[in-house]
Protein backbone atom coordinates (compact mmCIF):
# COMPACT_ATOMS: atom_id res chain seq x y z
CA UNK A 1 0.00 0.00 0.00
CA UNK A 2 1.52 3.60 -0.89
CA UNK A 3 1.79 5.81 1.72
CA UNK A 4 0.46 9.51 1.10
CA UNK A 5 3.40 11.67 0.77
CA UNK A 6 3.11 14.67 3.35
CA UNK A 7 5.39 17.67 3.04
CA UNK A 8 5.98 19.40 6.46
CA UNK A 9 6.43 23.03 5.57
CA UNK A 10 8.36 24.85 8.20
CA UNK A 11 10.18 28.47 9.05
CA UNK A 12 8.87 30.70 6.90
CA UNK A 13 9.77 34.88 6.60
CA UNK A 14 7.42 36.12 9.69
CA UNK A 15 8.54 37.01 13.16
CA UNK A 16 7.52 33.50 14.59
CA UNK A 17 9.80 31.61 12.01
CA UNK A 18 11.58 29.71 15.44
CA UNK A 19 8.34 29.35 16.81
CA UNK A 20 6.98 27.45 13.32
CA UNK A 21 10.24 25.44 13.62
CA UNK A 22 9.22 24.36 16.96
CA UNK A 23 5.67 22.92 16.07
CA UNK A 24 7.73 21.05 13.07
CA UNK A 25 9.83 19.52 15.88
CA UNK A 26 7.05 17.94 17.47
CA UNK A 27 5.16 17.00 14.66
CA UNK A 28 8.23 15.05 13.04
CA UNK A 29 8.18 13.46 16.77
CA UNK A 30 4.72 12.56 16.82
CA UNK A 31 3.53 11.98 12.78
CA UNK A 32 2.38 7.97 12.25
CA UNK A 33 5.05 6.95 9.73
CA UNK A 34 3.39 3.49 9.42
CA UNK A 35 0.50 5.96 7.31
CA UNK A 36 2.72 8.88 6.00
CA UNK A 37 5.94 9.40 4.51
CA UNK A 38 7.08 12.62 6.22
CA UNK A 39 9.32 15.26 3.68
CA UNK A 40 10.37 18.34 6.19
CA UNK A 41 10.94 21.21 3.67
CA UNK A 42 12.19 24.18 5.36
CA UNK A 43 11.86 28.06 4.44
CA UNK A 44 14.36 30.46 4.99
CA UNK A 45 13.50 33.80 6.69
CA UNK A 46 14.28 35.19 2.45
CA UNK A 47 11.85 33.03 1.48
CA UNK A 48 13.88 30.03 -0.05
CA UNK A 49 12.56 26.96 0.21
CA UNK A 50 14.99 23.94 1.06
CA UNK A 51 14.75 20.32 1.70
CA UNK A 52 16.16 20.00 5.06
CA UNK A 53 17.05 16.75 7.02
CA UNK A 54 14.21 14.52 8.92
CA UNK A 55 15.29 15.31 12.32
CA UNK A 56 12.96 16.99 15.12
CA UNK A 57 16.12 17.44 17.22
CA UNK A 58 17.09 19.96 14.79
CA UNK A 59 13.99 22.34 15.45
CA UNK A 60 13.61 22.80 18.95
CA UNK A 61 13.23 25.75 20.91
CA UNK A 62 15.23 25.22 23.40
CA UNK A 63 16.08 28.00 26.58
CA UNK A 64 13.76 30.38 24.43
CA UNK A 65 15.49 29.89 21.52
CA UNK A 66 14.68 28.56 18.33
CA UNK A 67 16.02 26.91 14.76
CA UNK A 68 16.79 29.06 11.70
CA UNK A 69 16.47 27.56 8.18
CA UNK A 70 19.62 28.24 6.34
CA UNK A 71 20.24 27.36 2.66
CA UNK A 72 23.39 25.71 1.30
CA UNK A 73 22.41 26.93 -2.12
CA UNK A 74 20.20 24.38 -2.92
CA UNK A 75 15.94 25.03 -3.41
CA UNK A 76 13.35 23.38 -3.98
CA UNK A 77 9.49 23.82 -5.15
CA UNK A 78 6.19 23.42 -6.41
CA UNK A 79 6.14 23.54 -10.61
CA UNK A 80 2.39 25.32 -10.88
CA UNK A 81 -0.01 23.63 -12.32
CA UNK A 82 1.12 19.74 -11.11
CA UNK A 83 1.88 18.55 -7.94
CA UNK A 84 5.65 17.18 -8.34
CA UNK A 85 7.97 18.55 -6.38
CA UNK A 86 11.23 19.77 -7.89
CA UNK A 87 14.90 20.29 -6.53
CA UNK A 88 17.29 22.73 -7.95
CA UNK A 89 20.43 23.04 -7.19
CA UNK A 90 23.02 26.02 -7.63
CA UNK A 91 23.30 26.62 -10.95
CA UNK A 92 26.81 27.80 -13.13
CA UNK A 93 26.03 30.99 -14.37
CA UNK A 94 25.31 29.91 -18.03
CA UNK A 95 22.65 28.23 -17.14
CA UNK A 96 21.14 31.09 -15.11
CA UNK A 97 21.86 33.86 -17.67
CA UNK A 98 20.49 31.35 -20.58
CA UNK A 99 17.18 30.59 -18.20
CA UNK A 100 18.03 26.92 -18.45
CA UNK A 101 17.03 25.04 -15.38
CA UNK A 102 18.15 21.54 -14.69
CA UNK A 103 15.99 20.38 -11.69
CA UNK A 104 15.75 16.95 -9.69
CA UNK A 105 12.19 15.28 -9.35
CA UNK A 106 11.25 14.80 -6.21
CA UNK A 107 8.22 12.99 -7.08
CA UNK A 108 4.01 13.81 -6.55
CA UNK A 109 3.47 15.42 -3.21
CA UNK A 110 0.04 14.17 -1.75
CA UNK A 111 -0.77 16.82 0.95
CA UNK A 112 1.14 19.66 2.45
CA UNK A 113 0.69 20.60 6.28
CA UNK A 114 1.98 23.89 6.39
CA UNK A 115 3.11 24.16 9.65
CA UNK A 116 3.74 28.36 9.43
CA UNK A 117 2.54 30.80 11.67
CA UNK A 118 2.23 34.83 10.86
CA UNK A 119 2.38 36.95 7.83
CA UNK A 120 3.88 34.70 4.47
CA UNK A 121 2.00 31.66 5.99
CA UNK A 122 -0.50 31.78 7.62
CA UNK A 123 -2.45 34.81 5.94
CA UNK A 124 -3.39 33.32 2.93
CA UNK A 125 -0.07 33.97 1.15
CA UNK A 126 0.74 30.04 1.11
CA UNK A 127 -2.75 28.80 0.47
CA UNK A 128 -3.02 31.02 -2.53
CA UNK A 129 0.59 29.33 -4.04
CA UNK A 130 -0.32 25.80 -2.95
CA UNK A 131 -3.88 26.22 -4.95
CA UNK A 132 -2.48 27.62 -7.73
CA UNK A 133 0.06 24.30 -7.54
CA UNK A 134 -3.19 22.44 -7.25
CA UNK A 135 -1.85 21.10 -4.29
CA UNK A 136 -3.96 19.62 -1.15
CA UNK A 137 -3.00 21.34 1.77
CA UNK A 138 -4.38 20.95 5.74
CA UNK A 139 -6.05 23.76 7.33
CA UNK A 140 -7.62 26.89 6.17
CA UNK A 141 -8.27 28.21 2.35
CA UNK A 142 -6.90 31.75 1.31
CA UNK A 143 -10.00 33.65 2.57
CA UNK A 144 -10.40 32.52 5.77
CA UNK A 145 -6.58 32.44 6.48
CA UNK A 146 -6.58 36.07 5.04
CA UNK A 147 -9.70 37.35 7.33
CA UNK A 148 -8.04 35.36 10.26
CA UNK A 149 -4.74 37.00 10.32
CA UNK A 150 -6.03 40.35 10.21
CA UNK A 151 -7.09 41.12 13.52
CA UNK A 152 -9.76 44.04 12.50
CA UNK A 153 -11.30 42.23 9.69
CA UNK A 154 -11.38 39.46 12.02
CA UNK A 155 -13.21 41.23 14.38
CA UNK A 156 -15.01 43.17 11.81
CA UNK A 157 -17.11 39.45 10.23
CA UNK A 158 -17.68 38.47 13.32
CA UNK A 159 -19.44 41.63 14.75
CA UNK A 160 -21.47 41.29 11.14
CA UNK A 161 -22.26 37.50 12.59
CA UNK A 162 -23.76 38.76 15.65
CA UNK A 163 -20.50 37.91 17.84
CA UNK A 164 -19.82 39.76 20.23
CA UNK A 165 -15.79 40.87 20.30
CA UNK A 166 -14.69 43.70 22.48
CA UNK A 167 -14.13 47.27 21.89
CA UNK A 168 -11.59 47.84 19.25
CA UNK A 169 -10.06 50.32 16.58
CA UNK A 170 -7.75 50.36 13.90
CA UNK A 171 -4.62 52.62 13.27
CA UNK A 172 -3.67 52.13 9.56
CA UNK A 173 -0.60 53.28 8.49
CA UNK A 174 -1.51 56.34 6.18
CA UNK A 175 -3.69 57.97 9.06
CA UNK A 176 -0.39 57.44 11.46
CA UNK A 177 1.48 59.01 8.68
CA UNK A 178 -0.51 61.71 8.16
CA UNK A 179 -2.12 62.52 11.08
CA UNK A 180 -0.96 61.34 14.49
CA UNK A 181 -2.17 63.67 16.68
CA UNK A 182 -6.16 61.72 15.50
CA UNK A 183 -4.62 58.21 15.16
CA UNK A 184 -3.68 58.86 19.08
CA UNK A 185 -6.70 60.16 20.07
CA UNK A 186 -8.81 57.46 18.13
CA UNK A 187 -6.58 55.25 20.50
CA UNK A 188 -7.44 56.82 23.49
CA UNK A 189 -11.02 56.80 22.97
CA UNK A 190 -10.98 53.20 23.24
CA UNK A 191 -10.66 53.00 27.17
CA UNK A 192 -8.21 53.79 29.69
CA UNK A 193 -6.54 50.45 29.76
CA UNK A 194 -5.60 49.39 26.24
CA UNK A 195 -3.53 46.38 24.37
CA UNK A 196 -1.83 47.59 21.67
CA UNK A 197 -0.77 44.82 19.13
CA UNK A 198 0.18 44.54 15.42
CA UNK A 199 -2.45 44.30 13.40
CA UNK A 200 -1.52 40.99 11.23
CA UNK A 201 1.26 38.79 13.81
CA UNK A 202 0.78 36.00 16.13
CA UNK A 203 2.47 34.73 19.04
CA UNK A 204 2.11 37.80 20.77
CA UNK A 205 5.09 39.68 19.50
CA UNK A 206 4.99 43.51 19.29
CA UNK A 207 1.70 43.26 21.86
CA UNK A 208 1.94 46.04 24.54
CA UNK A 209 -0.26 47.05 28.08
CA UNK A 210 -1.13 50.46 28.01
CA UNK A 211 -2.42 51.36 31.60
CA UNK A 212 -0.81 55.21 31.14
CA UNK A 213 -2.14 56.65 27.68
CA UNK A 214 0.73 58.88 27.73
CA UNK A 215 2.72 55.74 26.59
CA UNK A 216 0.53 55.05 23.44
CA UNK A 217 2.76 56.30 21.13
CA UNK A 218 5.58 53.81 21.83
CA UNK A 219 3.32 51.02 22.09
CA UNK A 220 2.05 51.78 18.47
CA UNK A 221 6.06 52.31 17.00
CA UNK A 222 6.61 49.30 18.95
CA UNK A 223 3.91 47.19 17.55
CA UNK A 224 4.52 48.96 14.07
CA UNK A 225 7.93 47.24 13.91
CA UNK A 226 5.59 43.70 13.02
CA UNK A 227 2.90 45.42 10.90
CA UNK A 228 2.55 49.14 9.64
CA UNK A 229 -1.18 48.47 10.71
CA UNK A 230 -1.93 48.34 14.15
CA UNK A 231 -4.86 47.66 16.32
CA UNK A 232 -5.85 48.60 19.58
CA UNK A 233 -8.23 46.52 21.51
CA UNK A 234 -10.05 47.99 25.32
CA UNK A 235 -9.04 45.59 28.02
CA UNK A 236 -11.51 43.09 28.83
CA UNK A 237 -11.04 41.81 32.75
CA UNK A 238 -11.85 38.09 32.28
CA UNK A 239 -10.65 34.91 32.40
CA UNK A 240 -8.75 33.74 29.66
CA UNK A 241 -10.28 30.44 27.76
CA UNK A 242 -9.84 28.97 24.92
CA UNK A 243 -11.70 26.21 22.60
CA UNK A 244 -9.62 23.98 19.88
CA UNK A 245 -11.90 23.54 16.79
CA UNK A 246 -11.69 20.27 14.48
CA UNK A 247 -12.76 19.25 11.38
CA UNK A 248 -14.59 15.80 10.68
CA UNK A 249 -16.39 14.28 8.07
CA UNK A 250 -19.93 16.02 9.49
CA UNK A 251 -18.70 19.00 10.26
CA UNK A 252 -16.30 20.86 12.73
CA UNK A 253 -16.74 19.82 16.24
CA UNK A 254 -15.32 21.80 19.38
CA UNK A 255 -12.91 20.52 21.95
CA UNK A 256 -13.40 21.03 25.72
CA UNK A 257 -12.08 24.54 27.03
CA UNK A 258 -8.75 25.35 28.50
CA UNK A 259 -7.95 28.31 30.07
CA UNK A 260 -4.51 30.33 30.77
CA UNK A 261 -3.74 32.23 33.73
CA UNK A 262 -0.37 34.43 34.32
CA UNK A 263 1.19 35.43 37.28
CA UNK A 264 2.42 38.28 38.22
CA UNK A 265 0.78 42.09 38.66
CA UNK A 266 -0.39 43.43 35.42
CA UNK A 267 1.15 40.59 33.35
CA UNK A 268 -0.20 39.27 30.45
CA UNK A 269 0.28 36.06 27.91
CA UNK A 270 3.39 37.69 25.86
CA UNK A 271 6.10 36.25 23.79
CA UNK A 272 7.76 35.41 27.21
CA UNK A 273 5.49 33.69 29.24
CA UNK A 274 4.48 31.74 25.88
CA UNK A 275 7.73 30.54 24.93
CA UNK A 276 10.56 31.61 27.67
CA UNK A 277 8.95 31.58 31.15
CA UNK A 278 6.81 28.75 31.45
CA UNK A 279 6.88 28.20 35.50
CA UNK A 280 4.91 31.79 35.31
CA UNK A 281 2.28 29.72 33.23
CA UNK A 282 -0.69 27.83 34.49
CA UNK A 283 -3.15 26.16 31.56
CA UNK A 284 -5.90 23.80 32.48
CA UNK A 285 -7.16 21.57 29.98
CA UNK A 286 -10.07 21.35 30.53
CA UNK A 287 -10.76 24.36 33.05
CA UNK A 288 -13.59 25.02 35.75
CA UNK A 289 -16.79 26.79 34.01
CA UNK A 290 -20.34 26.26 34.33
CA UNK A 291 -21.72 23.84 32.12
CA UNK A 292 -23.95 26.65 30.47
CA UNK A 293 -20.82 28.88 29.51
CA UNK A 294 -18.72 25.71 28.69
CA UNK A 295 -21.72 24.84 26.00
CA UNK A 296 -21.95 28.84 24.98
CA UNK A 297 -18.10 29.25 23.94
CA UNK A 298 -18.00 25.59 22.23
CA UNK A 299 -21.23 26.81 20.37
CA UNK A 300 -19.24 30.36 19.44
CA UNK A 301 -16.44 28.15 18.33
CA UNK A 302 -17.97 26.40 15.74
CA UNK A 303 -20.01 29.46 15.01
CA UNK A 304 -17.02 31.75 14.32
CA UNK A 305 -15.19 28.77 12.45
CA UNK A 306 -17.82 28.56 9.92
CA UNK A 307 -18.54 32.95 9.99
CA UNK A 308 -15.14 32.47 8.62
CA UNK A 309 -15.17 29.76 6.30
CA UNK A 310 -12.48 28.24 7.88
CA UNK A 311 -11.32 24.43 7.39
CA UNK A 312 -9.21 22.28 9.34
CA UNK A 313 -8.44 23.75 12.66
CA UNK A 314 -8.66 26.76 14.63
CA UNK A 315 -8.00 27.95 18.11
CA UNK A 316 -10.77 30.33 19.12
CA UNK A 317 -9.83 32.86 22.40
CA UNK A 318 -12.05 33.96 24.74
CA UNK A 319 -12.31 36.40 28.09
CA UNK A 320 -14.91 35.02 29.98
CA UNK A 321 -16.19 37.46 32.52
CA UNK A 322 -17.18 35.80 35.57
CA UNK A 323 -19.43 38.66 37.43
CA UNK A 324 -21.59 39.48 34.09
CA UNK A 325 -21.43 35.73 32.81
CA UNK A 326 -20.75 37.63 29.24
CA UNK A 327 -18.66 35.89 27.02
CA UNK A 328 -16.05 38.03 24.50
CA UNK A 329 -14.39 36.41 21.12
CA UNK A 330 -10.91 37.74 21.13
CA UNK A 331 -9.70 36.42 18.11
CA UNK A 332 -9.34 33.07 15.96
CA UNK A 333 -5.79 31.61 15.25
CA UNK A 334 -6.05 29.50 11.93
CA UNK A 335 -2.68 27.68 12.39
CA UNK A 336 -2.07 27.31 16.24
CA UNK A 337 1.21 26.44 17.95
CA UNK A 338 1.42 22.63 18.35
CA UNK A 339 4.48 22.68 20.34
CA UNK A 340 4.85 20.65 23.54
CA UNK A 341 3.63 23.80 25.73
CA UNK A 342 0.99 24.91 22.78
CA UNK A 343 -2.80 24.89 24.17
CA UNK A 344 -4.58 23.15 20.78
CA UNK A 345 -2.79 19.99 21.33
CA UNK A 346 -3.67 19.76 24.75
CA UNK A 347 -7.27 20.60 24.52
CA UNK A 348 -7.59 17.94 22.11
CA UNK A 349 -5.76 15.75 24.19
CA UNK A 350 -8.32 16.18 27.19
CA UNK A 351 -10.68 15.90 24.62
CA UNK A 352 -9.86 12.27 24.01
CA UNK A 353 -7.75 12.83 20.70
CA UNK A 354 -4.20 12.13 21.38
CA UNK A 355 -1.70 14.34 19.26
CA UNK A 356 -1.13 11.28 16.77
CA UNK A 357 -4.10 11.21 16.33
CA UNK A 358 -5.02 15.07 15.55
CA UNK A 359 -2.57 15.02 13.26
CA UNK A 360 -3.69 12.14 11.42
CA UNK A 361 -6.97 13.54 11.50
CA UNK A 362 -6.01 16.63 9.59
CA UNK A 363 -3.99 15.25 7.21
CA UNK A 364 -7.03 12.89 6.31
CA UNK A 365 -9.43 15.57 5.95
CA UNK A 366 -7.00 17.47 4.28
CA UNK A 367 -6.93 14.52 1.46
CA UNK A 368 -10.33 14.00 1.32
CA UNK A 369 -10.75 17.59 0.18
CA UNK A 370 -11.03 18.74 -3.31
CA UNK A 371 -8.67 21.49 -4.46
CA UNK A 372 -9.99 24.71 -5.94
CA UNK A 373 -13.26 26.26 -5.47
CA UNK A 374 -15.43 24.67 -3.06
């Protein structure tokens, strides 16, 4: 029997490249290579892609820090319109100048789990290449990736569904360009606590507090150092939960709910408590809620996942405010960390599907998909 060929795609040009290098790590550990042959292509953080070797010991973040692709000269991709996979190597200069290419074939790729988080993978960018390769890939299609990543129009289709999503406002680049003295003031207006993040980035790089609105303007040139666009959400005093979202034959179902708490005065889940201070960290999979709110956010899951059109998998994040009982969508992540500390692994796991098993579950789906318009 011929085992579906799965290329793990890895690195990529965003901020979170380590981080994407990470989940690759543990997926290489954890893939079943009795159903898959695994091919780990790596991209650099110029955008080269490379075959790199088979080994998760190679990709993890370890101490807080991470795996870099590098490229010996060597690159490989898609040709568009098939699905073979082609290696080229460093060519002599005649054959670059005459636009000859002598390339290696790597054979028919069956499914791609692109395993990149942030701007250049997860936004669409990918999905659009890999359909236009008429390639099956797990996880999202380019809309839904695309509305996913960007935190405002996120927030926008979901207000439009009837979801309710905080207090928020955007600072595009031309108004901060042209007028700052408004961009800051449309900032202030949104409360006198504020997070200040990057409008398209993940993994909580660039993401400020704000308790002291005279500090708004470094919070927005710090956040503008990940995106030019930046959005500002009002501080919602709640406890933080999140719901893992899954994609079966009949539909998407929801996992149980987890929930993140930080310690620490005034802290919040940054870059460092994600990745670098982990004793600061407390999840619970699953957490402590009332049945009724429980049901309500798995419901809201599912409901955002399909608002969205999203396939696959999503984590959906939540403030759940105790006192009110009111329940806030923070945001959707359509390609969430599945490194050994990442929450969507281990809500699925206290769901009763062991990582193995989620992975073999998307790459299934994945195949069962058709590619283009559907």
């Amino acid at each position: 029997m011929i085992k579906p060929r799965v290329v793990l795609l890895f690195g990529g040009q965003s901020g979170e490249h380590q981080i994407s290098c990470a989940t690759a790590a543990s997926v290489l550990e954890a893939i079943d290579r009795d159903r898959f042959e695994v091919i780990p292509i790596g991209i650099t953080t110029d955008g080269q892609w490379v075959k790199v070797p088979d080994d998760a010991a190679l990709y993890r973040m370890e101490n807080g820090e991470g795996a870099v692709i590098k490229s010996a000269g060597e690159t490989v991709s898609f040709w568009a319109g098939t699905n073979a996979l082609m290696g080229v190597g460093s060519l002599p200069e005649e054959y670059r100048a005459g636009g000859v290419v002598e390339a290696e074939d790597l054979g028919r790729i069956d499914v791609v789990l692109p395993l990149l988080h942030g701007p250049f993978g997860e936004d669409g960018f990918i999905q659009g290449y890999l359909e236009s390769c008429d390639v099956r890939y797990v996880g999202c299609g380019v809309a839904a990736s695309a509305v996913c990543m960007d935190k405002h129009l996120t927030k926008t289709v979901l207000r439009a569904s009837g979801i309710a999503v905080g207090r928020w406002t955007q600072i595009p680049d031309r108004l901060w360009q042209q007028d700052r003295s408004l961009a800051l003031e449309q900032a202030a207006s949104v409360g006198p606590v504020v997070y200040v993040k990057p409008n398209r980035a993940g993994s909580s790089l660039g993401v400020s507090r704000v308790d002291d609105l005279s500090d708004l303007e470094q919070a927005i040139e710090q956040a503008r150092v990940h995106d030019p666009n930046v959005i500002v959400e009002a501080e919602v005093k709640g406890r933080e939960i999140e719901c893992g979202v899954l994609e079966f034959a009949d539909g998407p179902r929801a996992s149980v709910c987890g929930e993140i708490a930080v310690s620490g005065n005034n802290s919040f889940y940054d870059f460092k408590h994600k990745y670098q201070v982990h004793d600061a960290v407390q999840i619970k999979c699953p957490t402590q809620l009332p049945e009724n709110i429980a049901k309500q956010i798995q419901e809201i899951s599912v409901e955002a996942f399909e608002a969205v059109r999203a396939e696959g998998l999503a984590r959906v994040d939540f403030f759940y405010q105790e006192a009110s009982g009111e329940v806030i969508l923070s945001e959707i992540n359509t390609m969430p960390g599945m490194t050994p500390w990442s929450m969507y692994p281990g809500l699925w796991a206290a769901s009763g599907v062991q990582y193995r098993d989620l992975l073999t579950q998307l790459i299934e789906a994945a195949l069962a998909r058709p590619s283009g318009l559907r």
